[in-house]
Protein backbone atom coordinates (compact mmCIF):
# COMPACT_ATOMS: atom_id res chain seq x y z
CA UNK A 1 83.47 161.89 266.60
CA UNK A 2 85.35 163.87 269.21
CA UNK A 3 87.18 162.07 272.07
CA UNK A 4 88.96 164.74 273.31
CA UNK A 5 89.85 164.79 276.75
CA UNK A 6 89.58 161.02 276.57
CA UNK A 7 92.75 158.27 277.17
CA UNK A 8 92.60 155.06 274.82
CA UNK A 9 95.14 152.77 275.90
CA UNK A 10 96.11 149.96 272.81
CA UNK A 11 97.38 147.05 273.13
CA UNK A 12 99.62 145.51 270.50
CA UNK A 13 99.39 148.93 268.65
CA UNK A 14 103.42 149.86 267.65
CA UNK A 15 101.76 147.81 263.80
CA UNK A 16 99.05 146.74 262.24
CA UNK A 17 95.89 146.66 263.48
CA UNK A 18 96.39 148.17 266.26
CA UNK A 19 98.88 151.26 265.09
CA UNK A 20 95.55 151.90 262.60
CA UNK A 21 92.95 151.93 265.63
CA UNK A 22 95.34 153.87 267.53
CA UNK A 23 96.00 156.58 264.26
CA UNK A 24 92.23 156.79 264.37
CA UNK A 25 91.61 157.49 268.01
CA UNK A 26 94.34 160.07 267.94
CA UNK A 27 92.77 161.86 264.84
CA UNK A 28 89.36 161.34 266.73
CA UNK A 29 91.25 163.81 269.50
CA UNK A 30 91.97 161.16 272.65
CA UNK A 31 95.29 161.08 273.78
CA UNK A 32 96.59 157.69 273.16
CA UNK A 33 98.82 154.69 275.00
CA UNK A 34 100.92 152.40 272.41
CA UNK A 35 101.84 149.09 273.78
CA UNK A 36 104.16 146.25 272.39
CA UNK A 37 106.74 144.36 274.39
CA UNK A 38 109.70 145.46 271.98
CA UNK A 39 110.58 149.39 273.74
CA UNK A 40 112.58 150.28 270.37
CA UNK A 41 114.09 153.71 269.37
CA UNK A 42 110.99 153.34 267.02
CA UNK A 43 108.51 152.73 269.16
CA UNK A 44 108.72 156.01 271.02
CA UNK A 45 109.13 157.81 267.48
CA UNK A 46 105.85 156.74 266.71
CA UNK A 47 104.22 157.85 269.68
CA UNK A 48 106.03 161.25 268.91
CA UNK A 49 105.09 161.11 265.26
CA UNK A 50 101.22 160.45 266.43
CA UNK A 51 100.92 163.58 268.62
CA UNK A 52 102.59 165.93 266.53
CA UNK A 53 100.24 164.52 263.56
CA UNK A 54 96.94 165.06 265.77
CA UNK A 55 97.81 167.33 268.72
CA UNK A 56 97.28 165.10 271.32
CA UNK A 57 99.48 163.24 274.23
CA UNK A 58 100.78 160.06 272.73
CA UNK A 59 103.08 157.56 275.23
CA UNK A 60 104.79 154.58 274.51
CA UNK A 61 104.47 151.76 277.37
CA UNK A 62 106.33 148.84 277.21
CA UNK A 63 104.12 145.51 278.64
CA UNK A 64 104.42 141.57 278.00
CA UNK A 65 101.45 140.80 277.78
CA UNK A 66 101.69 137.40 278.44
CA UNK A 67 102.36 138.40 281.76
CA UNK A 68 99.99 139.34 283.95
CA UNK A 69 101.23 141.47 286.25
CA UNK A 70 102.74 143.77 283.04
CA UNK A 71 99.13 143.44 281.55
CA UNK A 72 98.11 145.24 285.04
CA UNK A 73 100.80 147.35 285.06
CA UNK A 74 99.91 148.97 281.60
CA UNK A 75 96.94 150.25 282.50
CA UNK A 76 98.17 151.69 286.38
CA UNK A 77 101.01 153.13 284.55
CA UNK A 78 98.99 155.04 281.99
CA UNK A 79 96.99 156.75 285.16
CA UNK A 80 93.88 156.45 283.08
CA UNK A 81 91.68 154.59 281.14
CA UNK A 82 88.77 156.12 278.92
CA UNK A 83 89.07 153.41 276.64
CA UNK A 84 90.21 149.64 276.27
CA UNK A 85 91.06 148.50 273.24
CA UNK A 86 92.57 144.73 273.58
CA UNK A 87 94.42 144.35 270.33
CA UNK A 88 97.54 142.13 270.97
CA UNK A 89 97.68 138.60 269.42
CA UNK A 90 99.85 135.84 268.20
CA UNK A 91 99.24 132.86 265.92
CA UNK A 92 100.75 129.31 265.26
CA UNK A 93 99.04 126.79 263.03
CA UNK A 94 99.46 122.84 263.98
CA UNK A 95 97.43 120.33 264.49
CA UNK A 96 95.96 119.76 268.04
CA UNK A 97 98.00 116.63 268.70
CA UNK A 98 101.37 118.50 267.55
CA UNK A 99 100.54 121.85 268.82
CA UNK A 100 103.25 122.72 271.11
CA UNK A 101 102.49 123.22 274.61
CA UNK A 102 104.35 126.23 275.10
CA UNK A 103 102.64 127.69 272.01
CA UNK A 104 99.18 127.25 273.54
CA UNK A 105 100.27 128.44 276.54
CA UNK A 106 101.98 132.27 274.82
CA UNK A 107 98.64 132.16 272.56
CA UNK A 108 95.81 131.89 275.33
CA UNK A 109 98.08 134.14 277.56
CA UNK A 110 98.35 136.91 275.18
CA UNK A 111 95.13 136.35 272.98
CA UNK A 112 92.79 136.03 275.86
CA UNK A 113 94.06 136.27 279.59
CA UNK A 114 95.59 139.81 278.94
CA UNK A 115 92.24 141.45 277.84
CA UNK A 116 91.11 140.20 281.21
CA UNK A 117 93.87 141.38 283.22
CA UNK A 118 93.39 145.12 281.57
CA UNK A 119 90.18 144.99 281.53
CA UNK A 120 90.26 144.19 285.09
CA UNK A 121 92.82 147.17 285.87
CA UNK A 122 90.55 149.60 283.38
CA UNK A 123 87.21 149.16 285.03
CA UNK A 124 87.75 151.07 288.61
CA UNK A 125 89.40 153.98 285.98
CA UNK A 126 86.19 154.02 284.08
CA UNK A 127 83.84 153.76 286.92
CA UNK A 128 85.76 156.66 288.44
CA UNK A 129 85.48 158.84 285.21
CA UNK A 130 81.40 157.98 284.61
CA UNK A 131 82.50 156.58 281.20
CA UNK A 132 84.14 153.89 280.00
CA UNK A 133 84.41 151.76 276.30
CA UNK A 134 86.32 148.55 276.20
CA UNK A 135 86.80 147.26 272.95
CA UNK A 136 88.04 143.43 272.38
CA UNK A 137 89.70 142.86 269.04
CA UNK A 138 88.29 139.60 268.40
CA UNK A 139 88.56 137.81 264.99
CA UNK A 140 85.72 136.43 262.46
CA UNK A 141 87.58 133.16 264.32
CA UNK A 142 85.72 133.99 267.59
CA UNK A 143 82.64 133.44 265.62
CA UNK A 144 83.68 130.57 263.50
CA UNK A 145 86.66 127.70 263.25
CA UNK A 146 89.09 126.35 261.03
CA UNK A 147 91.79 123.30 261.94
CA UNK A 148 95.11 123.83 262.93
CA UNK A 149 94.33 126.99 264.88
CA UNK A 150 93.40 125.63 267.96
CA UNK A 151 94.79 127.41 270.27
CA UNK A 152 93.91 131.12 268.08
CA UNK A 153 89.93 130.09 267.83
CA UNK A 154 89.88 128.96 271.57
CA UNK A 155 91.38 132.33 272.88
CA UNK A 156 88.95 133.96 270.47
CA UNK A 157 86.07 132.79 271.30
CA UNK A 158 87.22 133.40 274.55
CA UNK A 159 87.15 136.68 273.86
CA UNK A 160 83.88 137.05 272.75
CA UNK A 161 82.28 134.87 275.80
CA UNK A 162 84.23 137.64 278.14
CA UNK A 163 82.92 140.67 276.02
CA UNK A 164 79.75 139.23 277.05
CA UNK A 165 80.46 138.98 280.79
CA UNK A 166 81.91 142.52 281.17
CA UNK A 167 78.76 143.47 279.40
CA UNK A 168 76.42 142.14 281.94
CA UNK A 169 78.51 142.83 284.86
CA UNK A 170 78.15 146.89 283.94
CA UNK A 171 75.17 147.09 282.46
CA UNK A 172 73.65 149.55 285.09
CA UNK A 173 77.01 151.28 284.27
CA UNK A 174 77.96 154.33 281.77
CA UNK A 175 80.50 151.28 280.52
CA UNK A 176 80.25 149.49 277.35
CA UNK A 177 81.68 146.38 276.07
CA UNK A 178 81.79 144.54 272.78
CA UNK A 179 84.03 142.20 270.48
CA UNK A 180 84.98 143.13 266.92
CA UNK A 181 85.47 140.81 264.91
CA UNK A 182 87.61 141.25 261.67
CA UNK A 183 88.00 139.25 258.86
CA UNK A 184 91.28 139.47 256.68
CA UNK A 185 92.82 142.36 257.18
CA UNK A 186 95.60 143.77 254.50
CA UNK A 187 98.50 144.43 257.30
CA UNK A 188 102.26 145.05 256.74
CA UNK A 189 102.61 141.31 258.11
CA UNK A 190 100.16 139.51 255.32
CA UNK A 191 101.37 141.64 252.14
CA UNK A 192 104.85 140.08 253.53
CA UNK A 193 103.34 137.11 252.80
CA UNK A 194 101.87 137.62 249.61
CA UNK A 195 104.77 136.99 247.57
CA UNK A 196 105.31 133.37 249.30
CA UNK A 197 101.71 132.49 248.80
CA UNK A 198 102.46 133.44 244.88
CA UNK A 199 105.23 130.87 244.24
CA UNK A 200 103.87 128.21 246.89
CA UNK A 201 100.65 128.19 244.61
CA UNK A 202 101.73 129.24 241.38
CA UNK A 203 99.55 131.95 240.95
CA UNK A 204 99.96 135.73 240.79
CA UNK A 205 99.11 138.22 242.98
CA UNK A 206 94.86 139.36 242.61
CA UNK A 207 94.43 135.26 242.15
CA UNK A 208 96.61 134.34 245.59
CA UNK A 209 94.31 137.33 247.44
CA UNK A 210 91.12 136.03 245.81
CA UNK A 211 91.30 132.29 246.29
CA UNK A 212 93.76 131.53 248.81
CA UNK A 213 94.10 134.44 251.46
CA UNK A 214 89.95 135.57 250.94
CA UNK A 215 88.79 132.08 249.67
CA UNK A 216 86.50 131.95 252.89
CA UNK A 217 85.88 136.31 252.54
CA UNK A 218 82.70 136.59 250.15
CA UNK A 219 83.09 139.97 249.18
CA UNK A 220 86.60 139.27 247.99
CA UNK A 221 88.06 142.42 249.41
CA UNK A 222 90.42 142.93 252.66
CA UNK A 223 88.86 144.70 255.28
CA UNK A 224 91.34 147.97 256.27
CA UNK A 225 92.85 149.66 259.37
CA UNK A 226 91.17 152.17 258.78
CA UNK A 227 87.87 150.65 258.51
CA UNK A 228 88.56 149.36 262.16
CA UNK A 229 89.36 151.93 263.35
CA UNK A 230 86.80 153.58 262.48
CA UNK A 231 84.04 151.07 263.65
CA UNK A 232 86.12 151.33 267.31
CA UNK A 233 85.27 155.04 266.70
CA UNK A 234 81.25 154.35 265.70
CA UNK A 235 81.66 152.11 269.38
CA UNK A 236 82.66 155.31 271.33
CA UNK A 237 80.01 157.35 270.32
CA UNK A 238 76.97 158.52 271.08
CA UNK A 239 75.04 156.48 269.02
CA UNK A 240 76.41 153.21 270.34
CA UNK A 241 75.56 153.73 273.82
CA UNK A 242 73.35 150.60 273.60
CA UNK A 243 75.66 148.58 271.88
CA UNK A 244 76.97 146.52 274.68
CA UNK A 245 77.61 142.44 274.69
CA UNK A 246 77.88 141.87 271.13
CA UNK A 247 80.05 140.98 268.10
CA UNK A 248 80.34 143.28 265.38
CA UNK A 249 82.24 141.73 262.15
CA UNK A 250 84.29 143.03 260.17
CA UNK A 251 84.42 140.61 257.39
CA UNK A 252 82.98 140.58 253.77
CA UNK A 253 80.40 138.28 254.97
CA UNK A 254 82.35 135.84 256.14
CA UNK A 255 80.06 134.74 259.21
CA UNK A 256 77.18 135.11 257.01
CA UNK A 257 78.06 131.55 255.36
């Protein structure tokens, strides 16, 4: 897959998930935009370390993406758009009657109302170009539910449901749009919580992963990065053309139940 010549702005992308998509797309030969809201020393060595690693222009944009106006901003700032790839998220697990307001709030704000600010800011980039890819990180949670995530499941299948509408609304368009939706995923942040999970269960490490963190994962493995990456990749090409206004998972089978 070449992209170059192409600009792939990611969202939430200084770790994780989106720091693999992003390693991807710069390998793949777009010039890249990393976004957190942190604007650290190492957040611009990263972008330095990607496009020495790949040969391509990599920035570092600071947004908070629970704001809307930033969400805007990151795009206009970047100058162009090739492809969207709305990555940023943030979790809290409570009940619905406990869950704190302000919590909902941050979570639907950054989970859901940012991909539709970017998106919104991306699409008159794209239209000028004659291509465009947006790419909505959703979660095998957009799909399916499980308590105490309320506010995480609602902003996901949010997702999904606008995936759907951007679909239909450019259609007639050299524009694509589609959800992915991972299952677990082994990131920096859940190994860091592997070791926790051991002594909160009693168990060691392959039996925490197997029945506690993939109990609901059939194929008992974590999906990777790199594995996401590379299905954003499979999105951009060719061959996906007339993929547009669907959900691909990411999961072990997860949805399949």
């Amino acid at each position: 897959m070449e992209l170059r010549g192409k600009t792939a702005i990611v969202t939430g992308s200084n770790s994780g998930i989106g720091l693999g998509i992003a390693r991807e797309m710069a390998r793949a030969g777009a010039d890249v935009v990393l976004n957190s809201f942190t604007d650290r020393d190492e957040d611009h060595a990263l972008a330095s370390e990607l496009a020495d690693a790949h040969g391509v222009n990599v920035r570092y944009i600071k947004a908070d993406l629970s704001k809307a106006d930033e969400a805007r901003a990151l795009v206009e700032q970047a100058g162009r758009c090739d492809i969207l790839i709305n990555n940023a998220g943030i979790q809290h697990v409570a009940p619905v009657e406990k869950f704190p307001i302000e919590k909902w709030d941050a979570i639907i704000a950054i989970n859901l109302s940012s991909a539709f600010h970017t998106t919104a800011a991306a699409l008159p980039m794209m239209r000028d170009a004659g291509w465009g890819r947006v790419i909505n990180i959703a979660s095998a949670h957009g799909l399916t539910a499980s308590p105490y995530k309320a506010a995480y499941i609602a902003a996901k299948h949010g997702i999904v449901g606008l995936s759907k509408t951007v679909a239909l609304e450019t259609a007639r368009e050299p524009i694509t749009c589609n959800a992915v939706c991972p299952g677990y995923v082994l990131t920096p942040l859940v190994e860091s919580q592997i070791p926790d999970t051991m002594k909160e269960y009693g168990m060691g490490r392959d039996e925490v992963i197997e029945k506690v963190l993939l109990d609901r994962q059939p194929s008992k493995e974590f999906a990777t990065v790199e594995q996401l990456g590379g299905t954003c990749l499979f999105l951009c090409s060719d061959a996906a053309t007339q993929i547009t206004g669907t959900t691909i998972s990411v999961d072990g089978g997860w949805t399949a139940l």
